[in-house]
N, C-alpha and C. Protein backbone atom coordinates (compact mmCIF):
# COMPACT_ATOMS: atom_id res chain seq x y z
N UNK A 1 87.24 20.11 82.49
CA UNK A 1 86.82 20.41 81.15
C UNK A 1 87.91 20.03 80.15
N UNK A 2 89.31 20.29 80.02
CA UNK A 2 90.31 20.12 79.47
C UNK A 2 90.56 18.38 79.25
N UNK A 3 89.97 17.90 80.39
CA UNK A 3 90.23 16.54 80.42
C UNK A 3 89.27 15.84 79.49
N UNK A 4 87.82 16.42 79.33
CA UNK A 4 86.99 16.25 78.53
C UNK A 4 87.47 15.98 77.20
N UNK A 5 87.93 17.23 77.11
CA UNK A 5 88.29 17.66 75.57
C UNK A 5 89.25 16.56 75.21
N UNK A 6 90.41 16.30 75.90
CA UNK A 6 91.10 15.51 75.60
C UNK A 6 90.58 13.67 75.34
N UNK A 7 90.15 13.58 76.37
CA UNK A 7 89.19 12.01 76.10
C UNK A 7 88.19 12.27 74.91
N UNK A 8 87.70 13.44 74.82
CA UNK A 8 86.84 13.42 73.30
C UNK A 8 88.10 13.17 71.70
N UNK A 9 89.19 14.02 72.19
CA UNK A 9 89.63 13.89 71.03
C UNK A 9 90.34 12.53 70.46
N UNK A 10 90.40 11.78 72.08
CA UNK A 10 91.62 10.93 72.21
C UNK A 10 90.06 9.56 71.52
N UNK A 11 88.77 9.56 71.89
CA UNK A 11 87.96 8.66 71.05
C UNK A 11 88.10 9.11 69.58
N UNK A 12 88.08 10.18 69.35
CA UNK A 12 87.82 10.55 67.96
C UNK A 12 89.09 9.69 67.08
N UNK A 13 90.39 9.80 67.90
CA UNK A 13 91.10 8.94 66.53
C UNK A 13 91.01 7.82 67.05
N UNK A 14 90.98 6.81 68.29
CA UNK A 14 90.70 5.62 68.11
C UNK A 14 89.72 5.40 67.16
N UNK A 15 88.37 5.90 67.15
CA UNK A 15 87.24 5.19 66.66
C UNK A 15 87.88 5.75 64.81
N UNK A 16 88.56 6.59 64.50
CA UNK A 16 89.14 6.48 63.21
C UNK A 16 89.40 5.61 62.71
N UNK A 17 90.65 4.95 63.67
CA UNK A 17 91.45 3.34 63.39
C UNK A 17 90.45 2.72 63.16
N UNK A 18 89.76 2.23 64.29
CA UNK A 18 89.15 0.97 64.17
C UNK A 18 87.52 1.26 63.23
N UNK A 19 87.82 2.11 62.46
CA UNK A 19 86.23 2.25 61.20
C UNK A 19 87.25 1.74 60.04
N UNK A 20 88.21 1.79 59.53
CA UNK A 20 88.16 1.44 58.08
C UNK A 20 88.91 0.02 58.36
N UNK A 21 88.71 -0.61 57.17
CA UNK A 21 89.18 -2.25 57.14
C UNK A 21 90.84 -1.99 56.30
N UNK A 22 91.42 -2.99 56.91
CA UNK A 22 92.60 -2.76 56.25
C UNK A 22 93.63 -3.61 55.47
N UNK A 23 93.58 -3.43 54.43
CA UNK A 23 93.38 -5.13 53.06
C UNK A 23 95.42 -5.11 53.39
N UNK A 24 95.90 -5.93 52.94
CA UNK A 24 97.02 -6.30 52.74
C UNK A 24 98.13 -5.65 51.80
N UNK A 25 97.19 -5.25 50.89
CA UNK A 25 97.77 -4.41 50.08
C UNK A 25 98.29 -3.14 50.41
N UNK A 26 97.41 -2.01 51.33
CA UNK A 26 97.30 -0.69 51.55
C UNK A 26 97.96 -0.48 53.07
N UNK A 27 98.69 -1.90 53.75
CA UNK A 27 99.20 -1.55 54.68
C UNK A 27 99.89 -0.79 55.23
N UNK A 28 100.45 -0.09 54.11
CA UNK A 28 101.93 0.79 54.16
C UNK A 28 100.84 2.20 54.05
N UNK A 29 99.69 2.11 53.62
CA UNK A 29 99.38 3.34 53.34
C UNK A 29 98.44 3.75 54.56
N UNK A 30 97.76 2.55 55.08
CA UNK A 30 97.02 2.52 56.38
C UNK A 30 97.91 3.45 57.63
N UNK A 31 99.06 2.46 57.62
CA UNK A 31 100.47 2.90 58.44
C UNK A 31 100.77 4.43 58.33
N UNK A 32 100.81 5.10 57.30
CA UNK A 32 101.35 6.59 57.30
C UNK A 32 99.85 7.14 57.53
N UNK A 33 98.79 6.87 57.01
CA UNK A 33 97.46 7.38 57.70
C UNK A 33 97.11 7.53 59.29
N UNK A 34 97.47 6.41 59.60
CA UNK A 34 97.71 6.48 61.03
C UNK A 34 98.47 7.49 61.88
N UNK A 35 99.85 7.42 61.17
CA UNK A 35 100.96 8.25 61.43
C UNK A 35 100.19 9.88 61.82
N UNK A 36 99.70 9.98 60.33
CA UNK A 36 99.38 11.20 59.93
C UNK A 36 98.22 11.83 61.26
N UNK A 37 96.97 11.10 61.16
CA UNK A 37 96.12 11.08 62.01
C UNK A 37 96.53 11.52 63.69
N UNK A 38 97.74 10.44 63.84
CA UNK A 38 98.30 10.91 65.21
C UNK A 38 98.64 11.87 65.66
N UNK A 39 99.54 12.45 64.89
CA UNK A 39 100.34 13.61 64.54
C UNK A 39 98.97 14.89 64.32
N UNK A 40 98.13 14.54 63.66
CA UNK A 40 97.26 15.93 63.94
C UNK A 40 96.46 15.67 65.44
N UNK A 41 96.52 14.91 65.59
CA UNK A 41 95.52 14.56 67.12
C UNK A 41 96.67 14.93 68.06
N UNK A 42 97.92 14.91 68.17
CA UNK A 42 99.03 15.38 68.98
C UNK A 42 98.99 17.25 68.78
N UNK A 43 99.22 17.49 67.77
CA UNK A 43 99.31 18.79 67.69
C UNK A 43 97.73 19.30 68.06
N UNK A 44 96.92 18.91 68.19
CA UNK A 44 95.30 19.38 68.20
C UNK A 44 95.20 19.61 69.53
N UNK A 45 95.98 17.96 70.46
CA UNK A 45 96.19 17.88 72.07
C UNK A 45 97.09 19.38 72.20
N UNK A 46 98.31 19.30 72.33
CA UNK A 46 99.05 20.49 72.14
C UNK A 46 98.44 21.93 71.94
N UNK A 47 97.35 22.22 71.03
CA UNK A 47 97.12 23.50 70.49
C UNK A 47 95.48 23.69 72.17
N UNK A 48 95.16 22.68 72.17
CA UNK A 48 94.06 22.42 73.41
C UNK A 48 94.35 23.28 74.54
N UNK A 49 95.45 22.53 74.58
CA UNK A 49 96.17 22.79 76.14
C UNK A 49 97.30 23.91 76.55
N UNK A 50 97.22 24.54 74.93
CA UNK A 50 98.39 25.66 75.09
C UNK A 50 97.26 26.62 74.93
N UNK A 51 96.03 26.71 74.56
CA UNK A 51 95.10 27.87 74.29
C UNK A 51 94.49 27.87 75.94
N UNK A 52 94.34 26.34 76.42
CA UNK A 52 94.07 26.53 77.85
C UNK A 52 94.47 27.68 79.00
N UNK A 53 95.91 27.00 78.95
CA UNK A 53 96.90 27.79 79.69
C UNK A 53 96.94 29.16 79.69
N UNK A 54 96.83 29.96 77.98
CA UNK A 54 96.93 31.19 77.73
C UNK A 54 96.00 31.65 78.82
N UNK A 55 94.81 31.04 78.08
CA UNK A 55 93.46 31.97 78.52
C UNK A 55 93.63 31.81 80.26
N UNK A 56 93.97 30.90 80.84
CA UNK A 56 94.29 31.27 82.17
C UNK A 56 95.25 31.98 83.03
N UNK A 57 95.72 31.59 81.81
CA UNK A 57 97.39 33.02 82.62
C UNK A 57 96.54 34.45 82.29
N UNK A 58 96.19 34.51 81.24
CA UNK A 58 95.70 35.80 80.94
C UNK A 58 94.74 36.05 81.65
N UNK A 59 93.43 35.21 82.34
CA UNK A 59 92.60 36.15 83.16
C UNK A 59 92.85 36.03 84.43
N UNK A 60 94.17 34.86 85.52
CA UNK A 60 94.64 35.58 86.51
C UNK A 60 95.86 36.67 86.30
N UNK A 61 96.03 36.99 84.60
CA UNK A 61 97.07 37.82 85.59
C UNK A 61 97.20 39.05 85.92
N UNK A 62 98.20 39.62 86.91
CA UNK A 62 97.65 40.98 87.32
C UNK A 62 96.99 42.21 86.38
N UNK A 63 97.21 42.28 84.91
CA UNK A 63 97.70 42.85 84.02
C UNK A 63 95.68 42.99 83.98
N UNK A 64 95.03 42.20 84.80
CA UNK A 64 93.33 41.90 84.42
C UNK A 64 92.97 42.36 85.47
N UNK A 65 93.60 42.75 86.74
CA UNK A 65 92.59 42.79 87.93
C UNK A 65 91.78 44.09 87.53
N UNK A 66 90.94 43.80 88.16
CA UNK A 66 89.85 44.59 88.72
C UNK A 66 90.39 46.58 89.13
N UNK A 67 90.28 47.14 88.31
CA UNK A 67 90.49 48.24 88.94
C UNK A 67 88.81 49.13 89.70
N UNK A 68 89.60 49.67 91.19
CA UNK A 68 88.50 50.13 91.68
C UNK A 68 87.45 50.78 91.22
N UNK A 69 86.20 50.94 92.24
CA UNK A 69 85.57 51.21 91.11
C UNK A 69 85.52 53.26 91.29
N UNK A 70 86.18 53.82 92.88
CA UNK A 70 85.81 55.11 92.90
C UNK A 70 87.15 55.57 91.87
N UNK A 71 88.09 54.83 91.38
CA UNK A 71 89.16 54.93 91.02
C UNK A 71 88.74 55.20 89.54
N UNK A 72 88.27 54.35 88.86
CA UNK A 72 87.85 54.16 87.62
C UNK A 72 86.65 55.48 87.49
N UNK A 73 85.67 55.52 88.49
CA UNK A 73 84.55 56.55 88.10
C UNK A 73 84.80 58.38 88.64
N UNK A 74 85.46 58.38 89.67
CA UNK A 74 86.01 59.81 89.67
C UNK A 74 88.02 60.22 89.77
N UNK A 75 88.31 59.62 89.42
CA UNK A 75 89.75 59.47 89.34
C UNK A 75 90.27 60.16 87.41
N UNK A 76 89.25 59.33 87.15
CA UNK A 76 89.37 59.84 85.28
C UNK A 76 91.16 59.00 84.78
N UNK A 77 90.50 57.88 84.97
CA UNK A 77 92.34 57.00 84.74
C UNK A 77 91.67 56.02 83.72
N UNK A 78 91.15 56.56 82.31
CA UNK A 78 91.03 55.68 81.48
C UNK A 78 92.63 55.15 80.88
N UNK A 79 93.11 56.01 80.91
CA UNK A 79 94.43 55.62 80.44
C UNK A 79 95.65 56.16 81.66
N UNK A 80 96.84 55.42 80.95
CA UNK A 80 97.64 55.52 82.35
C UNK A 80 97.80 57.47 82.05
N UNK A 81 97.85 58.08 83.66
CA UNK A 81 97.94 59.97 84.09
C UNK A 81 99.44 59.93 84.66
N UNK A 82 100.15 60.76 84.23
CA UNK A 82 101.22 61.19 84.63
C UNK A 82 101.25 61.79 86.13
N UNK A 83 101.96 61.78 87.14
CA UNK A 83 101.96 61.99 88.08
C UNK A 83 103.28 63.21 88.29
N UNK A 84 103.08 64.29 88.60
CA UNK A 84 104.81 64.78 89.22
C UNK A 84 105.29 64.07 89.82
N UNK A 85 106.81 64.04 89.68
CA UNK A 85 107.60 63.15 90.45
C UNK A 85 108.59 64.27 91.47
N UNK A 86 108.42 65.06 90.81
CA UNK A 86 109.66 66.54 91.55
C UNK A 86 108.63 67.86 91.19
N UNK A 87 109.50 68.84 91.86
CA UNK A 87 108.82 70.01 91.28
C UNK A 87 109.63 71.11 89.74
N UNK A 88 110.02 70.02 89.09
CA UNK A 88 111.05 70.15 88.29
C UNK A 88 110.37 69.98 86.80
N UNK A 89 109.12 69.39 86.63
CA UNK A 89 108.28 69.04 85.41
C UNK A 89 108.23 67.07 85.10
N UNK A 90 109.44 66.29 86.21
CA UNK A 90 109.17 65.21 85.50
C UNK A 90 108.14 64.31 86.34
N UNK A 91 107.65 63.64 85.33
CA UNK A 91 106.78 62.87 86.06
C UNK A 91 106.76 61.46 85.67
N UNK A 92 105.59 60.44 86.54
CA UNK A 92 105.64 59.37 86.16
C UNK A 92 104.25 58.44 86.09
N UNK A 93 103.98 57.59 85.05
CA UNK A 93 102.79 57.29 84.66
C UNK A 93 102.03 56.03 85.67
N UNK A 94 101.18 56.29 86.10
CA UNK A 94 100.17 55.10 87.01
C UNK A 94 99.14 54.69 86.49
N UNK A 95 98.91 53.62 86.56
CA UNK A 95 97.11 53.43 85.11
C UNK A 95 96.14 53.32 86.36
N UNK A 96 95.02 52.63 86.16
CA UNK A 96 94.13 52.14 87.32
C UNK A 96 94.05 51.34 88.11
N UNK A 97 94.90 50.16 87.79
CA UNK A 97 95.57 49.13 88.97
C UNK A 97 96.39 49.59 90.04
N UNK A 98 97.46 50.67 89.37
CA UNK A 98 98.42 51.43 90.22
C UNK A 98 97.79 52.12 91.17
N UNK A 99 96.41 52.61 90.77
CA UNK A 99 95.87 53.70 92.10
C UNK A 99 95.09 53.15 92.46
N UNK A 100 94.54 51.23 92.45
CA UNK A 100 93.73 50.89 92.51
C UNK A 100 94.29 50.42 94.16
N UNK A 101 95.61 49.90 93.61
CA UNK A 101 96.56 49.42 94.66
C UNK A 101 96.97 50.69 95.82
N UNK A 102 97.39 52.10 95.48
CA UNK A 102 97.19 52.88 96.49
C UNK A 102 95.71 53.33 97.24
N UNK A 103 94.73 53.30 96.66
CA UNK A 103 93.77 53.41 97.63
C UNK A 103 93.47 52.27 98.44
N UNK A 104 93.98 51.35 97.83
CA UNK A 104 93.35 49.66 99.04
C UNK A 104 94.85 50.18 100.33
N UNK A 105 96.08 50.73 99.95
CA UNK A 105 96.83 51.20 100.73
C UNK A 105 96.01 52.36 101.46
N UNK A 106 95.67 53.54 100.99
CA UNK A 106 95.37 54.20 101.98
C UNK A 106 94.27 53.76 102.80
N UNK A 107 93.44 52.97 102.38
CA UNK A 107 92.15 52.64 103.34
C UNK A 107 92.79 51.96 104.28
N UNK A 108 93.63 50.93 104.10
CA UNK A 108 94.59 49.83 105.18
C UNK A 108 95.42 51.13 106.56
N UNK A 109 95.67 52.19 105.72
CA UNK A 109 96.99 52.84 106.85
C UNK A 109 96.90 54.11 106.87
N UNK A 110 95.41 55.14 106.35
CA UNK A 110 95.95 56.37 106.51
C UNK A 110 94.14 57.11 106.92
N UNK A 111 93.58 56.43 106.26
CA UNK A 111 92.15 56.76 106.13
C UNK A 111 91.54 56.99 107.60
N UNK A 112 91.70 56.51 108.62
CA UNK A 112 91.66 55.98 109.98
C UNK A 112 91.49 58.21 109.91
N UNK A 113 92.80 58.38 110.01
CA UNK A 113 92.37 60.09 110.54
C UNK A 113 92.63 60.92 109.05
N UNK A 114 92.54 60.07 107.51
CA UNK A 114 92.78 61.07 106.41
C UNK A 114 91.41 60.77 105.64
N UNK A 115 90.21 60.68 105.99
CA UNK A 115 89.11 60.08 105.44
C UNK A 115 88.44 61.14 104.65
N UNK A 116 88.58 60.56 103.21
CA UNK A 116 88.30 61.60 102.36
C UNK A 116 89.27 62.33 102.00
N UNK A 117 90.08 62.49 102.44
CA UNK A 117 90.87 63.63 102.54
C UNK A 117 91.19 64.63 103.13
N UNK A 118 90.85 64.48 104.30
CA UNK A 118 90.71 65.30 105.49
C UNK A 118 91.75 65.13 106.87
N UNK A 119 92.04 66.11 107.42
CA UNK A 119 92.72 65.85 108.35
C UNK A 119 91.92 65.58 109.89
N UNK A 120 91.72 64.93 110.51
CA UNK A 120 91.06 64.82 111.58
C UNK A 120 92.08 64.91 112.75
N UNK A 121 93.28 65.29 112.56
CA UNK A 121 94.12 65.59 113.25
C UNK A 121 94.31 66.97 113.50
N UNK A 122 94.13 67.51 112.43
CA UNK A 122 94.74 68.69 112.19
C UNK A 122 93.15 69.58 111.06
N UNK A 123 92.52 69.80 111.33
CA UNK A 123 91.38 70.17 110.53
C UNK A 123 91.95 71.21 109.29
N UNK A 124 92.92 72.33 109.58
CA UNK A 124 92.91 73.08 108.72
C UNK A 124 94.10 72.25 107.79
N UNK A 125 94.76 71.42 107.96
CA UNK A 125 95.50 70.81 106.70
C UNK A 125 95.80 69.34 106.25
N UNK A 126 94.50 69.89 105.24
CA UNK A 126 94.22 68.49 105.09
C UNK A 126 94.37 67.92 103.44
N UNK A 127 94.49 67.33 102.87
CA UNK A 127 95.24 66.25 101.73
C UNK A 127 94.94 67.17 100.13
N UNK A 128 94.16 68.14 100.20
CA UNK A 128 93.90 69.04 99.11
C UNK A 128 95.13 69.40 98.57
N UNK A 129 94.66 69.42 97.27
CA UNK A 129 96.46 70.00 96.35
C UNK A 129 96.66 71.09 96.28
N UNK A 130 95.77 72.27 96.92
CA UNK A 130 96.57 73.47 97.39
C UNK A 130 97.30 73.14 98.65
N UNK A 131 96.52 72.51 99.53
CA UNK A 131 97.42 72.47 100.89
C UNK A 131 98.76 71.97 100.77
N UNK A 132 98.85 70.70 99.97
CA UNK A 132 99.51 69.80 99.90
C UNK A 132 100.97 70.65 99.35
N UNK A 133 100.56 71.52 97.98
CA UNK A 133 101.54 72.14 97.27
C UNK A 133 101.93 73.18 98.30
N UNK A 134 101.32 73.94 99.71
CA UNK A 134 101.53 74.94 100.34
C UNK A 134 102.97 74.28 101.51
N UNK A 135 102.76 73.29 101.49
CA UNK A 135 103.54 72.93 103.32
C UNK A 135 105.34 72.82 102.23
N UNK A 136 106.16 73.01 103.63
CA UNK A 136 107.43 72.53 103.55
C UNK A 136 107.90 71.90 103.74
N UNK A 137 108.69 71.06 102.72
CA UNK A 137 108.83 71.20 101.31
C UNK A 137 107.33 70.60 100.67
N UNK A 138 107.49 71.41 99.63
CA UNK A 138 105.75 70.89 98.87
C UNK A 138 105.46 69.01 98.78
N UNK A 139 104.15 68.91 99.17
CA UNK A 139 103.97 67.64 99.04
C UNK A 139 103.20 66.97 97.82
N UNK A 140 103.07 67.93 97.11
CA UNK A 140 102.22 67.39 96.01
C UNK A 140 102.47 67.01 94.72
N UNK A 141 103.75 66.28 95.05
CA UNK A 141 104.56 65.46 93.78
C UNK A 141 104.76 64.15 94.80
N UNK A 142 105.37 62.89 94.15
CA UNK A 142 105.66 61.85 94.43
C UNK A 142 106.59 61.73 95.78
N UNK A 143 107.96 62.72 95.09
CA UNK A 143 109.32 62.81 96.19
C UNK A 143 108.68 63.19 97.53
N UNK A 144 108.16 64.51 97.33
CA UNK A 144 108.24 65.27 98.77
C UNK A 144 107.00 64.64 99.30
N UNK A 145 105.94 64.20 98.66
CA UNK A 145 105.25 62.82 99.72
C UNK A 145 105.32 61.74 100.41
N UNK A 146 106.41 60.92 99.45
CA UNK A 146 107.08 59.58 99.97
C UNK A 146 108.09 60.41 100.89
N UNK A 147 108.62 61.88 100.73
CA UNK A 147 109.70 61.89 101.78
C UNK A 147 108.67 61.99 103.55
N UNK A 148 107.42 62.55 103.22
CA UNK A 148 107.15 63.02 104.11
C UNK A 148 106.53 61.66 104.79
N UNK A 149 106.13 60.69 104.04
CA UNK A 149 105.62 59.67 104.51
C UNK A 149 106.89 58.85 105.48
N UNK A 150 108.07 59.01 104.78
CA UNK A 150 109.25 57.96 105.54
C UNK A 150 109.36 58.94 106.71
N UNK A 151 109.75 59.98 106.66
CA UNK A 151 109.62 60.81 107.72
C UNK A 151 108.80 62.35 108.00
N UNK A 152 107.74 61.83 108.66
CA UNK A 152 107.06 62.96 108.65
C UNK A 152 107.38 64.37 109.49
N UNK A 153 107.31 65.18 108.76
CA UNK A 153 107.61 66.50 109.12
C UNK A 153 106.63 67.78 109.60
N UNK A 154 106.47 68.60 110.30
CA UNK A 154 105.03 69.53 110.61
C UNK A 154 104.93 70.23 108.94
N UNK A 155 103.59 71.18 109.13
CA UNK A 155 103.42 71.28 108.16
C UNK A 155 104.56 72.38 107.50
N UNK A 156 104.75 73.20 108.40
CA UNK A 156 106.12 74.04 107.91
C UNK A 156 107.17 73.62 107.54
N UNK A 157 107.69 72.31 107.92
CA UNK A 157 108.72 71.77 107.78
C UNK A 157 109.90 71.77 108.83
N UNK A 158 109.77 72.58 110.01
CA UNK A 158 110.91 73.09 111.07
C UNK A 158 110.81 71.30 111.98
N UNK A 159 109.99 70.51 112.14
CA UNK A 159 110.37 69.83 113.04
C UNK A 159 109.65 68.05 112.78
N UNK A 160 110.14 67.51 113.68
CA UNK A 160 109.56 65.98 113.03
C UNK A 160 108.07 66.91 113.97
N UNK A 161 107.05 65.34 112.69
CA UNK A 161 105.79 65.45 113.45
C UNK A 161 105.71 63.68 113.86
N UNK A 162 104.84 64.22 115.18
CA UNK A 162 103.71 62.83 115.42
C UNK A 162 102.65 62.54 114.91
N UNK A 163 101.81 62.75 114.67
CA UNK A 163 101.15 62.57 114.41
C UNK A 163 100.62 61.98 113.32
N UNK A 164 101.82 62.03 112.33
CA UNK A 164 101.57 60.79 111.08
C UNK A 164 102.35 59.78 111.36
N UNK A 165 102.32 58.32 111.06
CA UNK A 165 103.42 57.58 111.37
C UNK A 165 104.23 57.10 110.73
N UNK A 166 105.13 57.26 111.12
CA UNK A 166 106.36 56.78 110.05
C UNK A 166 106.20 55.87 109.56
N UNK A 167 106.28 55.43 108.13
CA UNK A 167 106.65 54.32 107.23
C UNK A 167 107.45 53.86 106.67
N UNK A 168 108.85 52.97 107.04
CA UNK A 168 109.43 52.59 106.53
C UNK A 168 109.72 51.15 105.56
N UNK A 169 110.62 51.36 104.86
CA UNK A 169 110.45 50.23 103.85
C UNK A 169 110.28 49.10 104.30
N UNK A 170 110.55 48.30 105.22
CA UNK A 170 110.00 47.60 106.20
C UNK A 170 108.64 47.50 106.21
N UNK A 171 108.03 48.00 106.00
CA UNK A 171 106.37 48.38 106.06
C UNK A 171 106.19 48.08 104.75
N UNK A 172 105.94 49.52 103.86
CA UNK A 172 106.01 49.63 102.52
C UNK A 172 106.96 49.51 101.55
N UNK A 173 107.09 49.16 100.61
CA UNK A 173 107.96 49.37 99.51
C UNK A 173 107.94 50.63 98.98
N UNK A 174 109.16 50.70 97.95
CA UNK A 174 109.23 51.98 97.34
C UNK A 174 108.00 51.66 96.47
N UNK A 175 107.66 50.91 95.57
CA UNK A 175 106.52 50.99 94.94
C UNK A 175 105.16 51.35 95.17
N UNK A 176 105.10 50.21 96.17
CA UNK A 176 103.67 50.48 97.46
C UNK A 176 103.49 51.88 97.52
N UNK A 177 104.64 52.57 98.63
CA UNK A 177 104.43 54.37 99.09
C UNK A 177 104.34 54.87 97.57
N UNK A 178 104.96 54.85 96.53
CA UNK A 178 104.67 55.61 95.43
C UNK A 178 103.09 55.42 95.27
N UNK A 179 102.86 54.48 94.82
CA UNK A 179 101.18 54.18 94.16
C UNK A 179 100.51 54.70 95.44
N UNK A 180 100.53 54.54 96.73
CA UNK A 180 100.09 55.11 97.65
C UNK A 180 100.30 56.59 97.72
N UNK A 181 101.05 57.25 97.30
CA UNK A 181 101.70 58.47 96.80
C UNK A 181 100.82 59.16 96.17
N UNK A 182 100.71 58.59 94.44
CA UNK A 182 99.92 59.22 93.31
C UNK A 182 98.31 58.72 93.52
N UNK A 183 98.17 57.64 94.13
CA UNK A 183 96.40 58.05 94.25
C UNK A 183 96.13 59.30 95.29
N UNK A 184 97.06 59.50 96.12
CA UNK A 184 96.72 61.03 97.33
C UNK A 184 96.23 61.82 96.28
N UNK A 185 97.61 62.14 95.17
CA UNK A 185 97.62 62.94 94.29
C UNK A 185 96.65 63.06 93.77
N UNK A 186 96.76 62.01 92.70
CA UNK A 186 95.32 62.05 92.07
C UNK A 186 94.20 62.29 92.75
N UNK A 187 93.82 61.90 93.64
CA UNK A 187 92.77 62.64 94.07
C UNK A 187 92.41 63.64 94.49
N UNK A 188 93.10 64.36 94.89
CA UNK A 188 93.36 65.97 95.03
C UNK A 188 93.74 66.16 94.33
N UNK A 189 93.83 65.45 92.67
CA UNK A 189 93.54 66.55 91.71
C UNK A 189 92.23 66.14 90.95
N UNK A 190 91.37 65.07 91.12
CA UNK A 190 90.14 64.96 90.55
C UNK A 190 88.72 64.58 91.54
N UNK A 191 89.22 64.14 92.70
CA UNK A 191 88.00 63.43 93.58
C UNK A 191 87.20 64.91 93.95
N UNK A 192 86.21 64.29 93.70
CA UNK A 192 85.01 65.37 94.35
C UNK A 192 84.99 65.43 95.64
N UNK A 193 85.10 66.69 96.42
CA UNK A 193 85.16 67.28 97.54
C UNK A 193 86.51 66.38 98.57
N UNK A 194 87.75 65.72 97.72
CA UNK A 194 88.68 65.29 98.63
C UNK A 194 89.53 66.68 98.95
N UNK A 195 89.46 66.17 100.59
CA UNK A 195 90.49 67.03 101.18
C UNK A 195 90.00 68.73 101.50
N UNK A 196 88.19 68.32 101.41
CA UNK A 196 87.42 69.65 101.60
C UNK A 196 87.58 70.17 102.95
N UNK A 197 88.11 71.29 103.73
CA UNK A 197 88.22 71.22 105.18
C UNK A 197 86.79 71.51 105.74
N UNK A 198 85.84 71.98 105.29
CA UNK A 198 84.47 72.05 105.86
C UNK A 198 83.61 70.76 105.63
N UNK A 199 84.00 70.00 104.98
CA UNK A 199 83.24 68.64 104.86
C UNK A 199 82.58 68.46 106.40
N UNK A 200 82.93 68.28 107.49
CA UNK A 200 82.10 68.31 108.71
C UNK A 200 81.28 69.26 109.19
């Protein structure tokens, strides 16, 4: 299409030149007409191909994807939600790409026995933000999730567990486990019936 445009514009000033006649007299003025002509057909090429580019950087870039859609319809992330980061008051902001990107994480690595939010390991503790805020140390901020994710701990806290598997950065990034982090969150604090233990 771009190439179009360009062969259209690139006839438009030939067939300029070659329409007017050009007497002996007005040569000098033909000459800067020309000039002139070029020069807007250069900048016209230029303005073509730089509006091109925009519009394509702009609709691949990440800043456009697609946010999910259970993310977008029960998540409530019209705008970026603050997340706890500690149990201290600070927190940190994720929009809908961010949790769009942790749920395509949890479906990839956790969903298998946390589906919904549920423990299928462990029935009575399962991903709800009372539970979550109940175990040791609390899991229902960013820290003490990503801690529990690098190394998982029982729910009391006295001993390693098996039963979740360790993730190390090797695996995930700090970013990854975070956004993987705050969609848990978020959803145990807005998904309908996540992390219900009677759901079965």
């Amino acid at each position: 299409m771009l190439g179009r445009l360009l062969d259209f514009f690139e006839k438009l000033g030939i067939g300029n030149r070659k329409q007017g006649t050009v007497e002996n007299n007005s040569r000098k003025q033909y000459q800067k007409t020309s000039l002139g002509r070029g020069l807007f057909l250069s900048i016209r090429h230029l303005l073509v191909v730089l509006v091109f580019c925009l519009g394509t950087w702009t609709v691949s870039s990440p800043a456009h994807a697609a946010v999910n859609q259970y993310v977008r319809r029960y998540l409530d992330v019209a705008e970026p939600v603050p997340i706890a980061v500690d149990g201290k008051g600070q927190t940190k902001l994720f929009d809908g790409e961010d949790l769009s990107v942790g749920i395509k994480l949890f479906s990839q690595n956790c969903q298998m026995c946390h589906v919904g939010g549920t423990n299928l390991i462990d029935p009575t503790v399962s991903l709800s933000l009372e539970r979550l805020a109940q175990a040791t140390p609390p899991r229902d901020n960013l820290n003490g999730l990503v801690a529990f994710m690098r190394q998982p701990m029982t729910y009391d806290g006295t001993e390693d567990s098996f039963s979740c598997r360790e993730v190390p950065e090797s695996w995930l990034s700090q970013e990854q486990i975070e956004k993987l982090a705050a969609f848990v969150i978020r959803a145990a604090q807005k998904g309908p019936a996540w992390g219900t233990e009677d759901l079965f």
